[in-house]
PDB file of N, CA and C in Angstrom:
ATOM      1  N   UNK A   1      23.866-148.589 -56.202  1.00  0.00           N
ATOM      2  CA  UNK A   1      24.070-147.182 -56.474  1.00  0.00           C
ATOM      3  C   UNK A   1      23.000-146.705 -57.444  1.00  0.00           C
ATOM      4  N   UNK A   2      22.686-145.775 -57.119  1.00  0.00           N
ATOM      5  CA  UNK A   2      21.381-145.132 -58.094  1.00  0.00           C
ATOM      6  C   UNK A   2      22.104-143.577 -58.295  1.00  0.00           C
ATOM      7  N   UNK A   3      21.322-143.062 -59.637  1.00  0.00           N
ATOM      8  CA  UNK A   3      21.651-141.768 -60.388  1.00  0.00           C
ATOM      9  C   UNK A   3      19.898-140.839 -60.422  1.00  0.00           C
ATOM     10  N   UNK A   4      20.201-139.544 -60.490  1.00  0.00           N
ATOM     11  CA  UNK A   4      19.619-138.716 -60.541  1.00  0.00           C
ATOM     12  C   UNK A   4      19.394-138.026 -62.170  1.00  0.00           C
ATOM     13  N   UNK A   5      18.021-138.312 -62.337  1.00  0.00           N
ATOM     14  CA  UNK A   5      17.782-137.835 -63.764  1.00  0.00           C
ATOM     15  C   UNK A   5      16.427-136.854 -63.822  1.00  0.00           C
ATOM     16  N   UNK A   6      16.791-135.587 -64.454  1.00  0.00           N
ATOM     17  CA  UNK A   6      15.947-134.094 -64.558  1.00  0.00           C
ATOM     18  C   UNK A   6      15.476-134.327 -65.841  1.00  0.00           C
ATOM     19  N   UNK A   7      13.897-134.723 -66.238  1.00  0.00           N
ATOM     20  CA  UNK A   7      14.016-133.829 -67.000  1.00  0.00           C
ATOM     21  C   UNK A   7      12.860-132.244 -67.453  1.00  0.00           C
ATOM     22  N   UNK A   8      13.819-131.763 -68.451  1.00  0.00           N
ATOM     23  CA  UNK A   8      13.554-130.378 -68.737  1.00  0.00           C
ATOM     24  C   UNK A   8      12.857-129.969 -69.902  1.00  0.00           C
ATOM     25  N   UNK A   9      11.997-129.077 -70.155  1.00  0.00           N
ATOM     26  CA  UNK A   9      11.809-128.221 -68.940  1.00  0.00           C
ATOM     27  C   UNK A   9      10.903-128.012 -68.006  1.00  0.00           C
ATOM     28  N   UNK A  10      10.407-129.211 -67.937  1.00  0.00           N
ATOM     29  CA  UNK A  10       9.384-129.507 -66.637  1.00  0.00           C
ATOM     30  C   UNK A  10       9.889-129.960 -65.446  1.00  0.00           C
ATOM     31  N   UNK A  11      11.543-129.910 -65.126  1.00  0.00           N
ATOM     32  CA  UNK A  11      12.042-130.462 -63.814  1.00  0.00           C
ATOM     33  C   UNK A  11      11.475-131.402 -63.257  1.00  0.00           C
ATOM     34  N   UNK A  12      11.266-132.619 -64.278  1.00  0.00           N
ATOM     35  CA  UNK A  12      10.288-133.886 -63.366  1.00  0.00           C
ATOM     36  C   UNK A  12      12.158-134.969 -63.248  1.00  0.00           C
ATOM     37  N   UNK A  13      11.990-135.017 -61.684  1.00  0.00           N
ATOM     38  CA  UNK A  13      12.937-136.077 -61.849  1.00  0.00           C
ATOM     39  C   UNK A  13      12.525-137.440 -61.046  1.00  0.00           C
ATOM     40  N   UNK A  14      13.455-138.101 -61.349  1.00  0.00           N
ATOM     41  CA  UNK A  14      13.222-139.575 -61.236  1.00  0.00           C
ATOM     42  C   UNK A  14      14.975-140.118 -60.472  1.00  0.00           C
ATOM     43  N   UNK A  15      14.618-141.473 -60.154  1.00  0.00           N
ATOM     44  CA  UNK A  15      16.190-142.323 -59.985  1.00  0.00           C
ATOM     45  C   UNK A  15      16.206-143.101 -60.551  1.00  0.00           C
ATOM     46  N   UNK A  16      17.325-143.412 -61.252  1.00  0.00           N
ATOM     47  CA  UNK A  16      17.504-144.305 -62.212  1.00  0.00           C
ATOM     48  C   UNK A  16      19.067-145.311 -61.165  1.00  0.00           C
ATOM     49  N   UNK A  17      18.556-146.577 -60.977  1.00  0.00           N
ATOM     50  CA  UNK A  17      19.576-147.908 -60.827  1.00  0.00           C
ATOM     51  C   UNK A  17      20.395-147.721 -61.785  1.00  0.00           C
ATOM     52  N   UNK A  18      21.754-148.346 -61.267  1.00  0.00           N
ATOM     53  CA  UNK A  18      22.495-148.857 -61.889  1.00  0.00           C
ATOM     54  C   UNK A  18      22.078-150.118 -62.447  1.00  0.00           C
ATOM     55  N   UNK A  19      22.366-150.174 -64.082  1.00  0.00           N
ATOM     56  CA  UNK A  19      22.486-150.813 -64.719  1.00  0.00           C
ATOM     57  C   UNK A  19      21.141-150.902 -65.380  1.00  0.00           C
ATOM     58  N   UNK A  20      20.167-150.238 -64.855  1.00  0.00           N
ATOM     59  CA  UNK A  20      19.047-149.704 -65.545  1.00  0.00           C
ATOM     60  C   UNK A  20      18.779-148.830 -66.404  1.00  0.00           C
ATOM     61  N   UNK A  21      17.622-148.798 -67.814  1.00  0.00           N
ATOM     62  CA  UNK A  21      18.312-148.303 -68.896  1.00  0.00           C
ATOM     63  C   UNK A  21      16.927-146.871 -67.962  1.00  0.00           C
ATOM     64  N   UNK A  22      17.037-145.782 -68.747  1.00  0.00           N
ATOM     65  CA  UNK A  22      16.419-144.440 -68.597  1.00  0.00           C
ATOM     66  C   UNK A  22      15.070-144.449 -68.892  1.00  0.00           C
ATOM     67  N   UNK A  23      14.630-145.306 -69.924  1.00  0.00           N
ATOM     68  CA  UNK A  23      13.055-145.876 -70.305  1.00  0.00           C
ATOM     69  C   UNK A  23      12.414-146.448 -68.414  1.00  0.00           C
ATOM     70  N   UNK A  24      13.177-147.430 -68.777  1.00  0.00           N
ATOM     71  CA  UNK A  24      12.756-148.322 -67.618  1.00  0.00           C
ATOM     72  C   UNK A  24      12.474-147.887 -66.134  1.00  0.00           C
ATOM     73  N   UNK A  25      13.427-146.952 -65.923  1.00  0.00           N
ATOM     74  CA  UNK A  25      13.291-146.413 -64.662  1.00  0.00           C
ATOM     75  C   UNK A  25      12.164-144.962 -64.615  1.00  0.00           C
ATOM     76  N   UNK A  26      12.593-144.746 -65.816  1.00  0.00           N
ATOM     77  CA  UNK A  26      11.263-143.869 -65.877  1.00  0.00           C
ATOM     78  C   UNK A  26       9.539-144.444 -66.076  1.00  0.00           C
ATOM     79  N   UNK A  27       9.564-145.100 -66.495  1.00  0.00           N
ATOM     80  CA  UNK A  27       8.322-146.041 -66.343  1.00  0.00           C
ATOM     81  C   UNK A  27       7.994-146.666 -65.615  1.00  0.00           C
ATOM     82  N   UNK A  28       8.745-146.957 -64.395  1.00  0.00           N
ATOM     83  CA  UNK A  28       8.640-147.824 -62.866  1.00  0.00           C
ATOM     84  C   UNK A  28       8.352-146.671 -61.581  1.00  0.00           C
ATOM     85  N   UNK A  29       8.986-145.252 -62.065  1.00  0.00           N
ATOM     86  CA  UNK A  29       8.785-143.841 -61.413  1.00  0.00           C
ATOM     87  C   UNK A  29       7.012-143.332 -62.130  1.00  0.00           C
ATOM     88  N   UNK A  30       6.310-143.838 -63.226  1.00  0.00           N
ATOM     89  CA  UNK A  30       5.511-143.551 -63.342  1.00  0.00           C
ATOM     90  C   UNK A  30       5.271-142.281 -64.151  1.00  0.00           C
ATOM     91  N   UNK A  31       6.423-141.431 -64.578  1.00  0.00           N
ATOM     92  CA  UNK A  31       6.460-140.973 -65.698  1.00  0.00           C
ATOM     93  C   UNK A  31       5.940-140.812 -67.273  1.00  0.00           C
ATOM     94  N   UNK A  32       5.830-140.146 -67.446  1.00  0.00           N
ATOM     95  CA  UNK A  32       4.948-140.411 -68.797  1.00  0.00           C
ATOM     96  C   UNK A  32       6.223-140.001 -70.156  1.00  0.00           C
ATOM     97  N   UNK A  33       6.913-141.128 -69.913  1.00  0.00           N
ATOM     98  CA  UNK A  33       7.866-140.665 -71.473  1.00  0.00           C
ATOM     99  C   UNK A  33       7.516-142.125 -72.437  1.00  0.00           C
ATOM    100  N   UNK A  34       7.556-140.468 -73.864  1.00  0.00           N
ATOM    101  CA  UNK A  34       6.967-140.952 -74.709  1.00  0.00           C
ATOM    102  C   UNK A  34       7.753-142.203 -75.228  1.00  0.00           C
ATOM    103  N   UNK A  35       7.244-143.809 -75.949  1.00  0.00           N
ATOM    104  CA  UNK A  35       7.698-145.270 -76.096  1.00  0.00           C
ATOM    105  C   UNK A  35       7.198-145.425 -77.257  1.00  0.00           C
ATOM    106  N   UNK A  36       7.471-146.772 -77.734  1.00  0.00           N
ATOM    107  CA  UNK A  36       6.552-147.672 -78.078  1.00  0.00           C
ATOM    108  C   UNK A  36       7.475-148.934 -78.272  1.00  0.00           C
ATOM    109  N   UNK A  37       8.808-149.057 -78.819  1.00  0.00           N
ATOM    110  CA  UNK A  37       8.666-150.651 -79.163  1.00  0.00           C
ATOM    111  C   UNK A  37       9.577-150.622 -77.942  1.00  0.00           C
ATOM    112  N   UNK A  38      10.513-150.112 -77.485  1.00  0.00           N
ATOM    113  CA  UNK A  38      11.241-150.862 -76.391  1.00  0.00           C
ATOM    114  C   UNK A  38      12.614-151.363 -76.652  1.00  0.00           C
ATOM    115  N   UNK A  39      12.873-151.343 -77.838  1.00  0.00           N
ATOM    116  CA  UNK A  39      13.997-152.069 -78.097  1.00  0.00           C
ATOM    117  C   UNK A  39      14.886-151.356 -79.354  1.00  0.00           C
ATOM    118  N   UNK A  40      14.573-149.605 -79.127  1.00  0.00           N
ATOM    119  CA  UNK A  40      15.647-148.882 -80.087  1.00  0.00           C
ATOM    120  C   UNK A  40      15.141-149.242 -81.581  1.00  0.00           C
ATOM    121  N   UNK A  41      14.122-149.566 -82.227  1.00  0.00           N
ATOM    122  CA  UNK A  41      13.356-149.603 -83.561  1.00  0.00           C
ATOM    123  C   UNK A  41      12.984-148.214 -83.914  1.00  0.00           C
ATOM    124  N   UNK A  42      11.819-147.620 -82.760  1.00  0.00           N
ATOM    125  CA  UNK A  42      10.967-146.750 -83.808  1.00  0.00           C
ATOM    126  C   UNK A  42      11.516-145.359 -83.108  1.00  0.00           C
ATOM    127  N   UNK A  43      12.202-145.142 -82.135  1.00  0.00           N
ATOM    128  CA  UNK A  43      13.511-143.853 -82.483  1.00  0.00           C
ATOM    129  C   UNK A  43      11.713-142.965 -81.311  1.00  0.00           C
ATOM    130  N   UNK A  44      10.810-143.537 -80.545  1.00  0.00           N
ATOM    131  CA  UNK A  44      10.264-142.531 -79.868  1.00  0.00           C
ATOM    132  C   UNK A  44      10.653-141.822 -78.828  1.00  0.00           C
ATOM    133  N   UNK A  45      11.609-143.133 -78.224  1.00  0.00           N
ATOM    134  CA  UNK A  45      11.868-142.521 -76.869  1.00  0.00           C
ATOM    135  C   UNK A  45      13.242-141.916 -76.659  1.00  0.00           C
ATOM    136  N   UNK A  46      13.230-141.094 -78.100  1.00  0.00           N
ATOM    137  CA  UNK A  46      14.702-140.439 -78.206  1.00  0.00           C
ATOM    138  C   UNK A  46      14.681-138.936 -77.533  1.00  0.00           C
ATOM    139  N   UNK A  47      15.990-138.680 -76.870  1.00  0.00           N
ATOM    140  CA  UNK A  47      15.955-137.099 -76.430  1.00  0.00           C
ATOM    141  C   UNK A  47      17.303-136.642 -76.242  1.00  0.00           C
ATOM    142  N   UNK A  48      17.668-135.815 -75.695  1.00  0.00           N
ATOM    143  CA  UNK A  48      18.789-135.074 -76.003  1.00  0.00           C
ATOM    144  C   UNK A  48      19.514-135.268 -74.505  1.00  0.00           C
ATOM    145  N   UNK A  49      20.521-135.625 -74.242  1.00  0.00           N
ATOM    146  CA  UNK A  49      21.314-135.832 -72.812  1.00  0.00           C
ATOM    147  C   UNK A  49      21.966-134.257 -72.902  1.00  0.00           C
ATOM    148  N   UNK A  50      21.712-133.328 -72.474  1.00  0.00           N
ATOM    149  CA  UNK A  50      22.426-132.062 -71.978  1.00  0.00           C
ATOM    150  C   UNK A  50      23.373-131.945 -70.800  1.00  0.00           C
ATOM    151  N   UNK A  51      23.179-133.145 -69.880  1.00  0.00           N
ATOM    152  CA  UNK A  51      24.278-133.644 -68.994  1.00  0.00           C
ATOM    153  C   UNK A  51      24.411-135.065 -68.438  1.00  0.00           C
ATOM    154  N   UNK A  52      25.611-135.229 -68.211  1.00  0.00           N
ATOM    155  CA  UNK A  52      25.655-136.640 -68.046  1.00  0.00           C
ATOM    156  C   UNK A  52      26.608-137.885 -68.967  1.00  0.00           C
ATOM    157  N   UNK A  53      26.223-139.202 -68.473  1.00  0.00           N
ATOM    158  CA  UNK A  53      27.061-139.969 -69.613  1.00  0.00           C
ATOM    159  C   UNK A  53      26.405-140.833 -69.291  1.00  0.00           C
ATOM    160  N   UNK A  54      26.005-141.581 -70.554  1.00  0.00           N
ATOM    161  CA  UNK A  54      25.546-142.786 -70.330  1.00  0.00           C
ATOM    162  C   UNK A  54      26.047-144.073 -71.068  1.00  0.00           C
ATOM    163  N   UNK A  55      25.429-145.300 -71.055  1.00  0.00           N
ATOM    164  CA  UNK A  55      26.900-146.580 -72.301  1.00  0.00           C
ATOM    165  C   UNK A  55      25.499-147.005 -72.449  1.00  0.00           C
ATOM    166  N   UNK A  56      26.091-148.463 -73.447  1.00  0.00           N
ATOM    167  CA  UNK A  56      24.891-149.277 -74.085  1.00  0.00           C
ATOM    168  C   UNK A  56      25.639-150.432 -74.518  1.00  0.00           C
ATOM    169  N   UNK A  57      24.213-151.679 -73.929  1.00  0.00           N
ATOM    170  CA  UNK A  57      25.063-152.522 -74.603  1.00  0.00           C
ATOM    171  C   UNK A  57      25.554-153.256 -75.729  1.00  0.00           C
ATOM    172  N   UNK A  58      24.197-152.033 -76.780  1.00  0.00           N
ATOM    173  CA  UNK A  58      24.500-152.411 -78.097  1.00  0.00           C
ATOM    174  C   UNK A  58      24.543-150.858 -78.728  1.00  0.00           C
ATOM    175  N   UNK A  59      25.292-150.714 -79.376  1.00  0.00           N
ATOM    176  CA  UNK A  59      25.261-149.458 -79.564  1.00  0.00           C
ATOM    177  C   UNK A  59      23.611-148.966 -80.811  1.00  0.00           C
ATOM    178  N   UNK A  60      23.418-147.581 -80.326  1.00  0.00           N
ATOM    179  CA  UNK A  60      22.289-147.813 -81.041  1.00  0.00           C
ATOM    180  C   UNK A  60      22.448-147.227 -82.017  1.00  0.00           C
ATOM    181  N   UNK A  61      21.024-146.906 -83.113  1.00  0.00           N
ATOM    182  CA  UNK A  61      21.211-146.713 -84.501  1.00  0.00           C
ATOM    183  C   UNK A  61      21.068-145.301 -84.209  1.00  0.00           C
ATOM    184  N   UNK A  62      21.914-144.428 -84.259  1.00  0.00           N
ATOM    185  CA  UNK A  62      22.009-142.715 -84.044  1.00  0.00           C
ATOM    186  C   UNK A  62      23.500-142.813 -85.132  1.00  0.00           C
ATOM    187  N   UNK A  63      23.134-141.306 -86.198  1.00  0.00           N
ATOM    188  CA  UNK A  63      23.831-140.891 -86.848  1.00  0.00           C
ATOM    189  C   UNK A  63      25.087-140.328 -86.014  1.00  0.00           C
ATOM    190  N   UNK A  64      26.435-140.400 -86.307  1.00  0.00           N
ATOM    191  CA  UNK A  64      27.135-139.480 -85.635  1.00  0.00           C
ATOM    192  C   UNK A  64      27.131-137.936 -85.225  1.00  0.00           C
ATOM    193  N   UNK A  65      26.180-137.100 -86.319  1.00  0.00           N
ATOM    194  CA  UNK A  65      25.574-135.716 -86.401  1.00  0.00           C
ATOM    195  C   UNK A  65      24.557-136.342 -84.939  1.00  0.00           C
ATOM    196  N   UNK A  66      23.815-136.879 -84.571  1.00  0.00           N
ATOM    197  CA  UNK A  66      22.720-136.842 -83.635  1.00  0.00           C
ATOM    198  C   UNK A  66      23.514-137.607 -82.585  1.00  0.00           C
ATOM    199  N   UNK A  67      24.432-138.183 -82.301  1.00  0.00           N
ATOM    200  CA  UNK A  67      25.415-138.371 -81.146  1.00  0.00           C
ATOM    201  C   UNK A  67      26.365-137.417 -80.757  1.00  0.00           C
ATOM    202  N   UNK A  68      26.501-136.558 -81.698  1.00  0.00           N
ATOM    203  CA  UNK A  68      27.563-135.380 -81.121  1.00  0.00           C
ATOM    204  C   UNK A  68      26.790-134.327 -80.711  1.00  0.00           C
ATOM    205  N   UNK A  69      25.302-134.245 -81.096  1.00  0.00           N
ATOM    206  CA  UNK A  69      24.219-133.457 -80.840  1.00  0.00           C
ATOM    207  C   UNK A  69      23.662-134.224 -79.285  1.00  0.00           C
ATOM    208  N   UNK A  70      24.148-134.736 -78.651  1.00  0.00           N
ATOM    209  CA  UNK A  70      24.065-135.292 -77.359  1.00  0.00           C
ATOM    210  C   UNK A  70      22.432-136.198 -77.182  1.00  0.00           C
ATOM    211  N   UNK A  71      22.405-136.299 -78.339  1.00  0.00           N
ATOM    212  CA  UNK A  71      20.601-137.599 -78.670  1.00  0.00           C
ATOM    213  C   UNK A  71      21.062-139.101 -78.582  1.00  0.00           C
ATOM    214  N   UNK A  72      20.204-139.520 -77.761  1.00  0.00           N
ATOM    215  CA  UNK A  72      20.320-140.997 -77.217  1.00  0.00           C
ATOM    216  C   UNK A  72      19.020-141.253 -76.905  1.00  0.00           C
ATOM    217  N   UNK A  73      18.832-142.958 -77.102  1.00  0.00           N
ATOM    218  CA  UNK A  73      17.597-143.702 -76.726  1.00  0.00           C
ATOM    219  C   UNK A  73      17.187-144.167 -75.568  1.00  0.00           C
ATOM    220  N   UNK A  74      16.617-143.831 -75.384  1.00  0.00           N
ATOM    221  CA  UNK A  74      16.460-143.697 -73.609  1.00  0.00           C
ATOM    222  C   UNK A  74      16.229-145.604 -73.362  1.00  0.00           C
ATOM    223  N   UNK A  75      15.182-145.943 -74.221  1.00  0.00           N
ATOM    224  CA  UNK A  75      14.947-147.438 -74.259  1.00  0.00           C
ATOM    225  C   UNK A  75      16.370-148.242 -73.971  1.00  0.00           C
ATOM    226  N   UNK A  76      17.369-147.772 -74.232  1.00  0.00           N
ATOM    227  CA  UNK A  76      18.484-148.619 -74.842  1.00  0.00           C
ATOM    228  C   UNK A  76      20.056-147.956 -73.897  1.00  0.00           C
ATOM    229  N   UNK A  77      19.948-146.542 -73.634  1.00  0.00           N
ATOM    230  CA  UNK A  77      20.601-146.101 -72.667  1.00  0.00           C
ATOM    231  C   UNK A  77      20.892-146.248 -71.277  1.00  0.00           C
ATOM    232  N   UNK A  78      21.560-146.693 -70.574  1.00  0.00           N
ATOM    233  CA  UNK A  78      22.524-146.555 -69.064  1.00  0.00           C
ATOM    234  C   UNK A  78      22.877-145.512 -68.458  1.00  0.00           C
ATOM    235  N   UNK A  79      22.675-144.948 -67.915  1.00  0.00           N
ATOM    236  CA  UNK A  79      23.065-143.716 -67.161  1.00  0.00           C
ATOM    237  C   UNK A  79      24.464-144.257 -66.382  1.00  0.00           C
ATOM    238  N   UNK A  80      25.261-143.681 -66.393  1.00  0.00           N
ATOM    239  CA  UNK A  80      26.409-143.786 -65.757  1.00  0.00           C
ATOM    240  C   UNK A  80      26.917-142.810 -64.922  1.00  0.00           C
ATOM    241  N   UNK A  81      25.917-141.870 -64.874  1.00  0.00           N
ATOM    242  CA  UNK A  81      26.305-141.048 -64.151  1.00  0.00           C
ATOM    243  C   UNK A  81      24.684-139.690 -63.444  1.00  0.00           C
ATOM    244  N   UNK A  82      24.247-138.803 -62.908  1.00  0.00           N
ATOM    245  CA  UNK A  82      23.499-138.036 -62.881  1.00  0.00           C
ATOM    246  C   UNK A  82      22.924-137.437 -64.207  1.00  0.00           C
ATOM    247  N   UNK A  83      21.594-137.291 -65.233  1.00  0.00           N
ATOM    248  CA  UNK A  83      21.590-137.112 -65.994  1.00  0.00           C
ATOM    249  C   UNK A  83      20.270-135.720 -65.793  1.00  0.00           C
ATOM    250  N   UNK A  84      20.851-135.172 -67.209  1.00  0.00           N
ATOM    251  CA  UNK A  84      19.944-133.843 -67.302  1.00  0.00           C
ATOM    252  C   UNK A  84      19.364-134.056 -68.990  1.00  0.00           C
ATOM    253  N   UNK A  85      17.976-134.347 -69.273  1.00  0.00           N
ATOM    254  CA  UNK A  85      17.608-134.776 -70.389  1.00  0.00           C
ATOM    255  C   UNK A  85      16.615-133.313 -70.885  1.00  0.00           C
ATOM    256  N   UNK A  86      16.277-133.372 -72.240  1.00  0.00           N
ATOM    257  CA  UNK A  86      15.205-132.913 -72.895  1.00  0.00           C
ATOM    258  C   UNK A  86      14.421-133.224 -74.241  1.00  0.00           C
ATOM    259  N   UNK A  87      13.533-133.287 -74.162  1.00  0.00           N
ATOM    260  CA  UNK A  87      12.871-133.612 -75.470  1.00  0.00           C
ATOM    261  C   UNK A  87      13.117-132.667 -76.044  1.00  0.00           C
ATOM    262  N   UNK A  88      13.265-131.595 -75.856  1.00  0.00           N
ATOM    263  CA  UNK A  88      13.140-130.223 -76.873  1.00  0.00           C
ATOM    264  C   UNK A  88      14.328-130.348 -77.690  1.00  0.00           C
ATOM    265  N   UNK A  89      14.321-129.720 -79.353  1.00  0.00           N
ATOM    266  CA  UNK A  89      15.280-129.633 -80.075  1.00  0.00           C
ATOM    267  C   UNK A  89      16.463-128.224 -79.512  1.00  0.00           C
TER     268      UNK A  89
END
């Protein structure tokens, strides 16, 4: 099963596998989202989920103010469902 992920506001989308994190599948689609360590450290490949749900299997280092603000690490995130992302604040 694969999920559908937008993002905005350049409507570039991609498919993201199950059980594949949002980094990954976006970097195998050839995408240009912004990285660097890969493993939820340096907080680059953070953005805002405006729709969707996603899990993790470690939970990551996000304040509760920036999890209720719908910000997640894409490096480290699961899509669990169709997702609608943005970098923008």
């Amino acid at each position: 099963m694969s999920y559908q992920v937008v993002l905005y506001p350049e409507n570039i989308t991609f498919d993201i596998e199950k059980g594949q994190t949002v980094l990954d599948a976006a970097l195998n689609s050839n995408i240009n989202f912004p990285n660097r360590c890969q493993v939820g450290a340096c907080a680059m490949c953070m953005c805002k989920k405006l729709e969707g749900q996603v899990s993790y299997h470690l939970e990551p280092m996000l304040t509760e103010k920036e999890q209720q603000q719908g910000w997640i690490f894409a490096c480290q995130a699961i899509a669990e469902s169709n997702l609608v992302l943005t970098f923008a604040d």
